[in-house]
N, C-alpha and C. Protein backbone atom coordinates (compact mmCIF):
# COMPACT_ATOMS: atom_id res chain seq x y z
N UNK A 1 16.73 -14.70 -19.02
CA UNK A 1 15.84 -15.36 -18.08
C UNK A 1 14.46 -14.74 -18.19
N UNK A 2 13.70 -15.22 -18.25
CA UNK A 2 12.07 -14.46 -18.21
C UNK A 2 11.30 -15.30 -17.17
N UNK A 3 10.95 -14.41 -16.54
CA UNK A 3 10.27 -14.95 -15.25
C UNK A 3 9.01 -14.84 -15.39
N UNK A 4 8.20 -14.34 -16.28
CA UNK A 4 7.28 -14.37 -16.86
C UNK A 4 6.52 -15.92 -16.84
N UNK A 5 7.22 -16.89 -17.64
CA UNK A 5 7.09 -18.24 -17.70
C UNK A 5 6.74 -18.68 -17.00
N UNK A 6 7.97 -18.66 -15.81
CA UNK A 6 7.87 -19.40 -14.53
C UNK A 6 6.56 -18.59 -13.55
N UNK A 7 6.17 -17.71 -14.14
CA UNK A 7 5.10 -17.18 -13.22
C UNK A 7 3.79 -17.96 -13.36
N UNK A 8 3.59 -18.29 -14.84
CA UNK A 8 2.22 -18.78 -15.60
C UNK A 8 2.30 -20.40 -15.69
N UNK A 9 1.65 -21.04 -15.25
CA UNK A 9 1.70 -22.26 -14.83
C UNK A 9 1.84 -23.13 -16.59
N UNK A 10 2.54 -24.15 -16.95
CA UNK A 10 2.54 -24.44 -18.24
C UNK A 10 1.34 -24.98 -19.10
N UNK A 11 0.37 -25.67 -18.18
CA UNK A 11 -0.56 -25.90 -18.80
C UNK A 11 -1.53 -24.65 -19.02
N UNK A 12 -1.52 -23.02 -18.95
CA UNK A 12 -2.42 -21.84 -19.10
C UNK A 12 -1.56 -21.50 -20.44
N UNK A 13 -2.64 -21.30 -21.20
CA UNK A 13 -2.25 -20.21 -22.27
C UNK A 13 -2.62 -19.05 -22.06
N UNK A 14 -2.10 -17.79 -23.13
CA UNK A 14 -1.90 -16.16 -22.98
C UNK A 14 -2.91 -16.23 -23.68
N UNK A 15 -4.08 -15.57 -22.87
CA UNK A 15 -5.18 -14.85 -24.51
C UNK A 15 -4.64 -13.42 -24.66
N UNK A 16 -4.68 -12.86 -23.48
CA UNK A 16 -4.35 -11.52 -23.89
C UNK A 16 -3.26 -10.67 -23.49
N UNK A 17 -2.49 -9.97 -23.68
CA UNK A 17 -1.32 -9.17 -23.97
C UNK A 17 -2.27 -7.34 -23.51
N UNK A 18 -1.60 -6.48 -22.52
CA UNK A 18 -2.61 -5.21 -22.32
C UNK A 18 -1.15 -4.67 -21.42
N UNK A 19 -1.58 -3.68 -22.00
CA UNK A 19 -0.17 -2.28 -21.71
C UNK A 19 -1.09 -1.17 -20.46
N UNK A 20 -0.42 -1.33 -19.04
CA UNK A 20 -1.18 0.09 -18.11
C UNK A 20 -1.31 0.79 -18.73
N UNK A 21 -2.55 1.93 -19.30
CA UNK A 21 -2.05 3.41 -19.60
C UNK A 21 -1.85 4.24 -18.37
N UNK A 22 -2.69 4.10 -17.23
CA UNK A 22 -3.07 4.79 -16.35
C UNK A 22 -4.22 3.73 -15.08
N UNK A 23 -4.20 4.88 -14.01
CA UNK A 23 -4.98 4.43 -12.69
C UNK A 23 -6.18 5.15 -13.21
N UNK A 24 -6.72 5.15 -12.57
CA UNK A 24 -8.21 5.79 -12.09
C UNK A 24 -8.95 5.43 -11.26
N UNK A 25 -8.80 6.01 -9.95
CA UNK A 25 -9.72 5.31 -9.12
C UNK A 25 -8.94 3.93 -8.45
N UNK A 26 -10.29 3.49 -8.63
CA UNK A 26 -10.12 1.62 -8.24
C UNK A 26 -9.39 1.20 -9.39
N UNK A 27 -9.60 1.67 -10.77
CA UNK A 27 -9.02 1.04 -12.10
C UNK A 27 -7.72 1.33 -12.51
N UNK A 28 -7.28 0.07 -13.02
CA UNK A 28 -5.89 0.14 -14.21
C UNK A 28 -6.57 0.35 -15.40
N UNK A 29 -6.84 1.35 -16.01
CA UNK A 29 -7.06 1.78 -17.49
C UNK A 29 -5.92 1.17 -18.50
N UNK A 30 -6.09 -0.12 -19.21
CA UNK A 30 -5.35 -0.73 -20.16
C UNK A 30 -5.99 -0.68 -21.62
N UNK A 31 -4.61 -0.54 -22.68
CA UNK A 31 -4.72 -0.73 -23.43
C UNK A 31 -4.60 -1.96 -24.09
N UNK A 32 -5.35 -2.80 -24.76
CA UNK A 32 -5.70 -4.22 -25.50
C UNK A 32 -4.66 -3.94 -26.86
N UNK A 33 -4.36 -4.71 -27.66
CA UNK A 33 -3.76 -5.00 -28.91
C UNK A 33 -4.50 -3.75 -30.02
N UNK A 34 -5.37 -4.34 -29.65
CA UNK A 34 -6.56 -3.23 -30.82
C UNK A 34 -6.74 -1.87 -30.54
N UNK A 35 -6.13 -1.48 -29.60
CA UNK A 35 -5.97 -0.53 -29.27
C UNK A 35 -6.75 -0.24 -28.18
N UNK A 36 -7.77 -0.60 -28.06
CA UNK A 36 -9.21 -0.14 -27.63
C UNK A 36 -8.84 -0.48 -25.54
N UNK A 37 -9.63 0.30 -25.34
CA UNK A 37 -8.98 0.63 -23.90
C UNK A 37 -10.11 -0.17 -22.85
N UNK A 38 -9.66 -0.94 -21.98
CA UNK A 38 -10.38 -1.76 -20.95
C UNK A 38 -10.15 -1.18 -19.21
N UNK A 39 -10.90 -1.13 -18.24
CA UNK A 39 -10.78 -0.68 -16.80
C UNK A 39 -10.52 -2.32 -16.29
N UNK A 40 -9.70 -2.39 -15.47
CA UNK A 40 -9.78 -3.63 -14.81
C UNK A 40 -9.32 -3.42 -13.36
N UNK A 41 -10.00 -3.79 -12.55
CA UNK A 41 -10.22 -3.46 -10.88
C UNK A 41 -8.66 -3.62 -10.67
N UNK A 42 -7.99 -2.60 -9.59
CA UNK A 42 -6.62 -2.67 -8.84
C UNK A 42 -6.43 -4.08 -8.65
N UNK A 43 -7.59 -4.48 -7.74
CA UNK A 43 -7.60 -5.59 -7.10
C UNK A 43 -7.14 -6.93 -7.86
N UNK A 44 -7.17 -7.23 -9.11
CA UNK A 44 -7.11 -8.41 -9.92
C UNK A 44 -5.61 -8.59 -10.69
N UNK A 45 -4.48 -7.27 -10.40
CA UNK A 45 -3.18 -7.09 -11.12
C UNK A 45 -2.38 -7.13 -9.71
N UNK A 46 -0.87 -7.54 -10.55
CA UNK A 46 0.08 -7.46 -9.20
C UNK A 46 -0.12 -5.94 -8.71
N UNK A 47 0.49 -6.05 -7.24
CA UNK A 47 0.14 -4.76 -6.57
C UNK A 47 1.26 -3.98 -6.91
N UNK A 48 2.63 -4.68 -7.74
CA UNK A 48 3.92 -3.39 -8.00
C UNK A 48 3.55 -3.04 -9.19
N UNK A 49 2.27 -3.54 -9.85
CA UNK A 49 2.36 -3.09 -11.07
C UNK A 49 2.41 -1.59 -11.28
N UNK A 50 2.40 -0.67 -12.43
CA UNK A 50 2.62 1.00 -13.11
C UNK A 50 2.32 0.95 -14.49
N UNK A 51 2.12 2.45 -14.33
CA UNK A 51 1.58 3.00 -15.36
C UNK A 51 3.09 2.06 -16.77
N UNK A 52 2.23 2.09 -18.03
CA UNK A 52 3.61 1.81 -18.36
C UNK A 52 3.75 0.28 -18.53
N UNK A 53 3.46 -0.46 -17.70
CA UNK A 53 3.94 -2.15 -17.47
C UNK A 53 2.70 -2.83 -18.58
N UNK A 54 3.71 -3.73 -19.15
CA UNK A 54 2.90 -4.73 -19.91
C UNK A 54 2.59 -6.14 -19.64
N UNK A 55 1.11 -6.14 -18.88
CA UNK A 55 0.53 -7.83 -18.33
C UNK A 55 0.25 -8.76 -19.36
N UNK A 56 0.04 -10.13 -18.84
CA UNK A 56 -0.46 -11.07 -19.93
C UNK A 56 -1.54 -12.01 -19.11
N UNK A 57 -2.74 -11.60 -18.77
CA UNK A 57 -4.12 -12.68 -19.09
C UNK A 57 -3.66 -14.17 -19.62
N UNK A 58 -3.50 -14.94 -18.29
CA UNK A 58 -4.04 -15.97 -19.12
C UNK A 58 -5.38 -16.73 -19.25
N UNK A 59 -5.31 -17.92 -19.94
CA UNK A 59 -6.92 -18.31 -19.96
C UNK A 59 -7.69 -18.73 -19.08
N UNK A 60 -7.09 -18.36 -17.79
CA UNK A 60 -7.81 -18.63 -16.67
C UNK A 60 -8.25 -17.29 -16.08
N UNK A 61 -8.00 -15.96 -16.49
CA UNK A 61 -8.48 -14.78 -16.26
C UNK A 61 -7.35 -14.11 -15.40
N UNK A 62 -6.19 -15.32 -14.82
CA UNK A 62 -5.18 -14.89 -14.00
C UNK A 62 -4.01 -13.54 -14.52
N UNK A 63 -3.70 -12.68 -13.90
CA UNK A 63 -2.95 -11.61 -14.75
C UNK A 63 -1.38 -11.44 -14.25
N UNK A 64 -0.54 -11.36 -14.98
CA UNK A 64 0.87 -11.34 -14.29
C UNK A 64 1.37 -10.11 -15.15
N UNK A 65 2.67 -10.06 -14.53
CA UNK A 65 3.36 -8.80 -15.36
C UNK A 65 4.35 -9.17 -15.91
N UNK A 66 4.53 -9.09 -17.19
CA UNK A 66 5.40 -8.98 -18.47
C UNK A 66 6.25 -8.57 -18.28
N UNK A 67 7.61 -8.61 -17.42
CA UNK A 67 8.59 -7.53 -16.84
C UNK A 67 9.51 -7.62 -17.99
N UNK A 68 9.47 -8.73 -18.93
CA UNK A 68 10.42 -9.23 -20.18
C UNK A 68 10.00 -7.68 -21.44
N UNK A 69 8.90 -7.92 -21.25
CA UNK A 69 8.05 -7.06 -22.86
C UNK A 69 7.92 -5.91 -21.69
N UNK A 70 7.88 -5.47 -20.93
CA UNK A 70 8.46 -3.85 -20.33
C UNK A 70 9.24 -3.69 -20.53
N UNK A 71 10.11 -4.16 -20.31
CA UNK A 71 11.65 -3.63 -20.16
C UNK A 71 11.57 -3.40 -21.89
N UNK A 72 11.50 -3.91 -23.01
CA UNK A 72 11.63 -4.15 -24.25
C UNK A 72 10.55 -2.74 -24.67
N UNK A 73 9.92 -2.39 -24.44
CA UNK A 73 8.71 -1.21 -24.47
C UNK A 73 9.46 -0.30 -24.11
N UNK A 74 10.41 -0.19 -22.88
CA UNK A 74 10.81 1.16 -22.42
C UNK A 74 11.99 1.46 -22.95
N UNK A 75 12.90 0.36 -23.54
CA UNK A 75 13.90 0.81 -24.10
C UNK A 75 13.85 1.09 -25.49
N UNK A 76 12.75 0.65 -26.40
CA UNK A 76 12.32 1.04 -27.87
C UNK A 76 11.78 2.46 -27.35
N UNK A 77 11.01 2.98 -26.52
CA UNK A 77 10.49 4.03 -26.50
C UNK A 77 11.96 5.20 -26.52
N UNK A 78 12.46 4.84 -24.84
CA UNK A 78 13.86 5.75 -25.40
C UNK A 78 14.85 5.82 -26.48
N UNK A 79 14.79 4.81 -27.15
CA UNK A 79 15.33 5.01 -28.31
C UNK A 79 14.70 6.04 -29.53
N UNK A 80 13.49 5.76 -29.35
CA UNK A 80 12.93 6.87 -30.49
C UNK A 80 12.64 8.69 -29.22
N UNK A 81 13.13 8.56 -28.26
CA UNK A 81 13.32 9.46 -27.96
C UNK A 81 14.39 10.14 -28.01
N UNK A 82 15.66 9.18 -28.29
CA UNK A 82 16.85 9.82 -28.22
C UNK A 82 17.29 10.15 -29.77
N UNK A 83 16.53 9.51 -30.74
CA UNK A 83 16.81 9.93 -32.20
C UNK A 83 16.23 10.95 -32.57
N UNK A 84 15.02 11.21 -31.56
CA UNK A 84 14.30 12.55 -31.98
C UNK A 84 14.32 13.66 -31.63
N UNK A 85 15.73 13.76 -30.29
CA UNK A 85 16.16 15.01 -29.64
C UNK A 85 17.46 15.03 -29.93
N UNK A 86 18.41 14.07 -31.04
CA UNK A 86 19.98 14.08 -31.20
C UNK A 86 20.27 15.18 -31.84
């Protein structure tokens, strides 16, 4: 089930894909595809969002959370954590 979908209305497309690194302040410090790191006001992301969670922008500037591609991020991560302490 990805609720993701049902969050983003069907006629919006995804421009952008951005991983929390961190807070600061007023800001969610995200990382973009390219790596390259963007501030985007508390105010404009869900409020359960975390460090960690991966949003998707759509082309209306609207931002939701990726709870599908988190979950998929945190379990590739423990995996290369658990091959690298076996």
């Amino acid at each position: 089930m990805n609720l993701v979908k049902s969050a983003i209305p069907q006629n919006r497309r995804i421009m952008k894909r951005l991983i929390i690194d961190r807070f600061e302040g007023q800001f969610a410090v995200c990382e973009q595809s390219d790596r390259t790191m963007i501030n985007i006001d508390k105010n404009l992301i869900p409020s359960n969002a975390q460090e960690g969670d991966c949003l998707l922008v759509d082309d209306s500037g609207i931002i939701n959370l990726d709870s599908d591609e988190t979950m998929k991020r945190k379990e590739r991560i423990q995996k290369l954590m658990d091959d690298l302490f076996e």
